[in-house]
C-alpha atoms as a PDB file:
ATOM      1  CA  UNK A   1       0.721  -5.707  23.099  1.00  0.00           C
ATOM      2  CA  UNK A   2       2.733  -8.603  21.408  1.00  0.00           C
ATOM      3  CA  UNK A   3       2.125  -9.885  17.781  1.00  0.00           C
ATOM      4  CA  UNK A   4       0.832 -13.226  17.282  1.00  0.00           C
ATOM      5  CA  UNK A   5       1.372 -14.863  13.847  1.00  0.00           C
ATOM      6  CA  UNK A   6      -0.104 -18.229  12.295  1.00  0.00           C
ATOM      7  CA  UNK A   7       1.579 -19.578   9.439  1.00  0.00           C
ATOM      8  CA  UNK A   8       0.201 -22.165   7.339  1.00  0.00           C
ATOM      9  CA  UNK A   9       2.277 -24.242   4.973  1.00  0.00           C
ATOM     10  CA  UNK A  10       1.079 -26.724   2.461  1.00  0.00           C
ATOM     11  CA  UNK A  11       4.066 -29.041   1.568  1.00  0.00           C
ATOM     12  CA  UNK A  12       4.399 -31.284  -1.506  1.00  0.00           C
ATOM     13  CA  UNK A  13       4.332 -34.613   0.489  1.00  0.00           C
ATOM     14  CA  UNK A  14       8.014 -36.428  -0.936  1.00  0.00           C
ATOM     15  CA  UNK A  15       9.487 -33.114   0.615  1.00  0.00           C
ATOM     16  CA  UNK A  16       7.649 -33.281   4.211  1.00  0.00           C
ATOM     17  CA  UNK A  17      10.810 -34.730   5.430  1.00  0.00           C
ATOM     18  CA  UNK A  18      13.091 -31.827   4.278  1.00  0.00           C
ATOM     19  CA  UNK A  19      11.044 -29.003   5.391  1.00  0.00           C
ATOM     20  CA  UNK A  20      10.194 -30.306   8.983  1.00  0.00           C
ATOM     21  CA  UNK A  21      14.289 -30.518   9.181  1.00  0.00           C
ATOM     22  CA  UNK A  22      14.348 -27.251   8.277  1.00  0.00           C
ATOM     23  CA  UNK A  23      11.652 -26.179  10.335  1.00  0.00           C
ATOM     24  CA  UNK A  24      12.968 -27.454  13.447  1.00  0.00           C
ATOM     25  CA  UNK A  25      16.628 -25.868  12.569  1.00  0.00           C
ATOM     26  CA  UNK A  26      15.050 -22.428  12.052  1.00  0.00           C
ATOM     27  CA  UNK A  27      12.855 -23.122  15.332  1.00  0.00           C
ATOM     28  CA  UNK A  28      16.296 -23.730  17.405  1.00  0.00           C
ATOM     29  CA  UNK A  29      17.745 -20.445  16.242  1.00  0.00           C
ATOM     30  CA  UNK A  30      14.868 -18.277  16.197  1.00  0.00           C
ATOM     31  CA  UNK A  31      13.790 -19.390  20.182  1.00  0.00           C
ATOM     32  CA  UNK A  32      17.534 -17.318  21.090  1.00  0.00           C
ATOM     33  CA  UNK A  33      16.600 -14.177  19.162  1.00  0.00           C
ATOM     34  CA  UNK A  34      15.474 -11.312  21.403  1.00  0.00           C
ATOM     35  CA  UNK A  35      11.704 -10.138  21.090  1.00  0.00           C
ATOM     36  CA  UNK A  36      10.809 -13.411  20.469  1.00  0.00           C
ATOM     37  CA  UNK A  37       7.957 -14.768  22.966  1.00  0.00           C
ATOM     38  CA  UNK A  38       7.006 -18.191  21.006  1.00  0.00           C
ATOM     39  CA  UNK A  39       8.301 -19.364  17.774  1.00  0.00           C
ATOM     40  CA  UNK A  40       7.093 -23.149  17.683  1.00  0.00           C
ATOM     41  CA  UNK A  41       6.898 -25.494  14.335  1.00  0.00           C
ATOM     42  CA  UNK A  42       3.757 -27.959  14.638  1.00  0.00           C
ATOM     43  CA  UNK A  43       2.394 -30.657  11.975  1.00  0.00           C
ATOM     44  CA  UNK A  44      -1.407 -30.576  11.675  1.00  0.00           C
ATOM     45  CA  UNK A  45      -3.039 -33.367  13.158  1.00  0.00           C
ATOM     46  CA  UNK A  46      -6.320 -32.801  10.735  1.00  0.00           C
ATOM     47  CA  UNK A  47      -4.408 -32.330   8.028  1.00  0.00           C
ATOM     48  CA  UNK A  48      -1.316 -34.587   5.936  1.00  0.00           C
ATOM     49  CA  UNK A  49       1.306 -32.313   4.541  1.00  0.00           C
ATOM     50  CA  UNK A  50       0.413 -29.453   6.489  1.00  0.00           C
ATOM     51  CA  UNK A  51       2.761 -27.292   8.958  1.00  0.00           C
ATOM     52  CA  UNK A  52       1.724 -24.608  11.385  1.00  0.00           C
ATOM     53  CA  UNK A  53       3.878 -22.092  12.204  1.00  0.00           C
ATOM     54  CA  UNK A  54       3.098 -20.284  16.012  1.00  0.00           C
ATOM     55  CA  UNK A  55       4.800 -17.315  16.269  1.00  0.00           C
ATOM     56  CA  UNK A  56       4.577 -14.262  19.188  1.00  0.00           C
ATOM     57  CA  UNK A  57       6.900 -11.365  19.090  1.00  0.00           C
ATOM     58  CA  UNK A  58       7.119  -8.354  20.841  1.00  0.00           C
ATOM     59  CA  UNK A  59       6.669  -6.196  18.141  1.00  0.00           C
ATOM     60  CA  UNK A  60       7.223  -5.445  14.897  1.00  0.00           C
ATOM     61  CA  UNK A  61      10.949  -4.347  15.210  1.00  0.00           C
ATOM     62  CA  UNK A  62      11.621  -8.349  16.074  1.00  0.00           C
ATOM     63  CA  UNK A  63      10.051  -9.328  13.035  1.00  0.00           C
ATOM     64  CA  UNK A  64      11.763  -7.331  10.855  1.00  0.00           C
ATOM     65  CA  UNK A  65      15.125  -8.794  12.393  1.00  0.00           C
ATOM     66  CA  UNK A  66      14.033 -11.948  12.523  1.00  0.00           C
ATOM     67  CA  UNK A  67      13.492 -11.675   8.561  1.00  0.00           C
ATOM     68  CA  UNK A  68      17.178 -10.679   8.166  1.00  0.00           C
ATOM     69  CA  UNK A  69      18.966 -13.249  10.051  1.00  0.00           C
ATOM     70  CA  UNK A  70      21.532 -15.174   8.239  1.00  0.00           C
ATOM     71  CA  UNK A  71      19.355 -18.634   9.407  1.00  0.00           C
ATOM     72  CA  UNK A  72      16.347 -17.327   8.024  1.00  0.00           C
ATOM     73  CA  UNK A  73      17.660 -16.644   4.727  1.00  0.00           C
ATOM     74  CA  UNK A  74      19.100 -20.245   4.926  1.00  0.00           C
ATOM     75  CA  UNK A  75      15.575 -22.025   5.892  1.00  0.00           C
ATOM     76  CA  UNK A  76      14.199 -19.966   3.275  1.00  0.00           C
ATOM     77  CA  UNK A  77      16.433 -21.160   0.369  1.00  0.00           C
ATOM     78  CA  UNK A  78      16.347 -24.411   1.991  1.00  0.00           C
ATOM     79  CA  UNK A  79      12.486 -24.691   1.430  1.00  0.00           C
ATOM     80  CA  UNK A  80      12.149 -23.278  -1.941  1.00  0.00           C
ATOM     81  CA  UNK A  81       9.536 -25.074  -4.361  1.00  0.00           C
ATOM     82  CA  UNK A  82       8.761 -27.387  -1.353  1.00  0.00           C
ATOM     83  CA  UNK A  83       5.275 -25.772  -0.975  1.00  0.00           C
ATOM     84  CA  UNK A  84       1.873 -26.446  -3.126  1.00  0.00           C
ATOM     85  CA  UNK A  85       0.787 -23.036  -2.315  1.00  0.00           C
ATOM     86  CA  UNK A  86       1.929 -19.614  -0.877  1.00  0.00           C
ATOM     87  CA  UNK A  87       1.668 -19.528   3.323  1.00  0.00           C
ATOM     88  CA  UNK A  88      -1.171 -18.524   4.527  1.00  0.00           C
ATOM     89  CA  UNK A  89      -0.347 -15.663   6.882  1.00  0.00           C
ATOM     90  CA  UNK A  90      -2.628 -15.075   9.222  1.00  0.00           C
ATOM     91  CA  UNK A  91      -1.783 -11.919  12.081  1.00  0.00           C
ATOM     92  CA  UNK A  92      -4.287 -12.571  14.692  1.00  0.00           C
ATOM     93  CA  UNK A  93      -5.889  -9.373  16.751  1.00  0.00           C
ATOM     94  CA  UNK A  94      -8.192 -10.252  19.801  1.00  0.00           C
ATOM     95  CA  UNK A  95     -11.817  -9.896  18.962  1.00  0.00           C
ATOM     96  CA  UNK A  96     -12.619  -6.454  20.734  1.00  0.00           C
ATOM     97  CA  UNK A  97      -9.047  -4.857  20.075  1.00  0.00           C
END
């Protein structure tokens, strides 16, 4: 069974412009990665200064490689202080798994 991850980001709004750059560079990368099934950036319709990261990988071994790309350590450094708040992580399980 693959892992689905939502990622919720709450951006300081002058820096909206800098993160969704950084989003979609990370995005472009992370889509050519093996074990990656979806890795898609969104803004929230309901809600201003708000990202939503969509992510499905085949397991847990792709995560942890994803986390120690070269790119990743880039978007990471790239989006420091541009949040209000920690993400909120949220590893989804089908109800009756």
């Amino acid at each position: 069974m693959s892992i689905e991850i939502t990622v919720l980001f709450d951006v300081v709004p002058n820096q909206m412009e800098s993160v969704v750059d950084a989003f979609r560079d990370l995005a472009v990368a992370t889509r050519q990665e093996e074990g990656v099934l979806r890795f898609d950036a969104c803004l929230s319709e309901e809600h201003a200064d708000t990202v939503v990261l969509v992510e499905e990988w085949v397991d847990q071994t792709a995560i942890d490689l994803h986390m120690k790309k070269e790119y990743t350590e880039a978007f990471l450094s790239r989006v420091d202080g541009a949040f209000r708040n920690p993400p909120h992580v949220h590893r989804l399980c089908p109800l009756g798994s």
